[in-house]
Protein backbone atom coordinates (compact mmCIF):
# COMPACT_ATOMS: atom_id res chain seq x y z
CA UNK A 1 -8.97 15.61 -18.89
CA UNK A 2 -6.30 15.16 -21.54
CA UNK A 3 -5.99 18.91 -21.60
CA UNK A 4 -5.89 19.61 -18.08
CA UNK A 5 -3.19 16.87 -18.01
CA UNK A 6 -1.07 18.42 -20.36
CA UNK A 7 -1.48 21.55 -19.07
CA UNK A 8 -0.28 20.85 -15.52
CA UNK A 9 1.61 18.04 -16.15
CA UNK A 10 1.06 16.22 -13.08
CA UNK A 11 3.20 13.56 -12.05
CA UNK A 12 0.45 11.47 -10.94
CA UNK A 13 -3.88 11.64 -11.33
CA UNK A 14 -6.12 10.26 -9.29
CA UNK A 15 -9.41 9.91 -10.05
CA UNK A 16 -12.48 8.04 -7.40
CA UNK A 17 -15.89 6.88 -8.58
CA UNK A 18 -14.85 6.37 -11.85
CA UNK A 19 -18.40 4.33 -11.96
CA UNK A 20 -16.07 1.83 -14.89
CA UNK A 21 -16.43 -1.88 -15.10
CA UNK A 22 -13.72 -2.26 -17.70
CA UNK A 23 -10.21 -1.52 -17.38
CA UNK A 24 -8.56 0.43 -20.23
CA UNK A 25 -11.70 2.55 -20.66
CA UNK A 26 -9.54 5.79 -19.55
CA UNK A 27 -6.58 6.76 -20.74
CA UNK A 28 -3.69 9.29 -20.47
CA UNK A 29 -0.80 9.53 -22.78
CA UNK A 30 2.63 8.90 -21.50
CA UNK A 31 0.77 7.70 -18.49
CA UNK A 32 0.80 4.23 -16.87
CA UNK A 33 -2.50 3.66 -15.73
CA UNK A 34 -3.75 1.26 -12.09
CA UNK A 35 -7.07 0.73 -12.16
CA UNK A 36 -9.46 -1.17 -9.62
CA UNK A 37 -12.92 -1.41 -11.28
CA UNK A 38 -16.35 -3.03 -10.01
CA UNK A 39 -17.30 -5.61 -10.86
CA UNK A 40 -20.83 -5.76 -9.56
CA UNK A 41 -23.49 -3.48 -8.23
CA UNK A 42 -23.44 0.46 -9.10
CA UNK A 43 -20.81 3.04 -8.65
CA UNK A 44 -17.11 3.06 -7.13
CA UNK A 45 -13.89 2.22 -9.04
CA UNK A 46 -10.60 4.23 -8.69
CA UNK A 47 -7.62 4.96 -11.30
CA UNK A 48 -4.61 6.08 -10.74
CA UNK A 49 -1.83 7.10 -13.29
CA UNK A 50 1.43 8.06 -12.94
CA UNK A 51 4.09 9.42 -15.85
CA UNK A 52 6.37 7.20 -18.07
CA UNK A 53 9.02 8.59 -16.41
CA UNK A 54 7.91 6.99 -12.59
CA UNK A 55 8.62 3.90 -11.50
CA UNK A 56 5.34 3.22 -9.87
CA UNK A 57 4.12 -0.43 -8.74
CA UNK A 58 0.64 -1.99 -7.69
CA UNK A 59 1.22 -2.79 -3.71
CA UNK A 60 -1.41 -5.54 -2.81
CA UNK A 61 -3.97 -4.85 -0.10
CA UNK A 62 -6.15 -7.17 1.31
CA UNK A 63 -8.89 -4.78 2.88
CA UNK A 64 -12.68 -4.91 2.94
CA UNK A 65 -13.13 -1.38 1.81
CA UNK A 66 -12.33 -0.28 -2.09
CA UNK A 67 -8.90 0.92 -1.58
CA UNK A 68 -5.54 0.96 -4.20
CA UNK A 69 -1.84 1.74 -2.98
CA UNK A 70 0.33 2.26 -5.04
CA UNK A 71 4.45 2.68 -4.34
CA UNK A 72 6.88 5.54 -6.23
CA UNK A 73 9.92 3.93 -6.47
């Protein structure tokens, strides 16, 4: 993924089913990195990770489904 990532040098990667249960498992350089992992049962988890050079924050949701928002400031 590194690769890829410094290939294309996306401002921000998403990635779904990540299947983690530890935050800080993945990670980009230069990349901030807001991750929502499981914590029980099998599958799910999302990351997302925007560049050094975004101001991104964490928005809070309070849904029933497995979802992250995130705001570019």
């Amino acid at each position: 993924m590194q690769n890829n990532v410094n290939l294309f040098k996306p401002s921000v990667v998403m990635l779904q089913e990540t299947k983690l249960y530890q935050k800080g498992t993945v990670k980009i350089e230069n990349y901030d990195s807001f991750e929502l992992v499981r914590t029980k049962g099998n599958g799910g988890g999302l990351a997302t990770f925007t560049h050094h050079d975004i101001e991104a924050v964490l928005v809070p949701t309070s849904s029933w489904i497995t979802s992250q928002s995130i705001k570019i400031c």
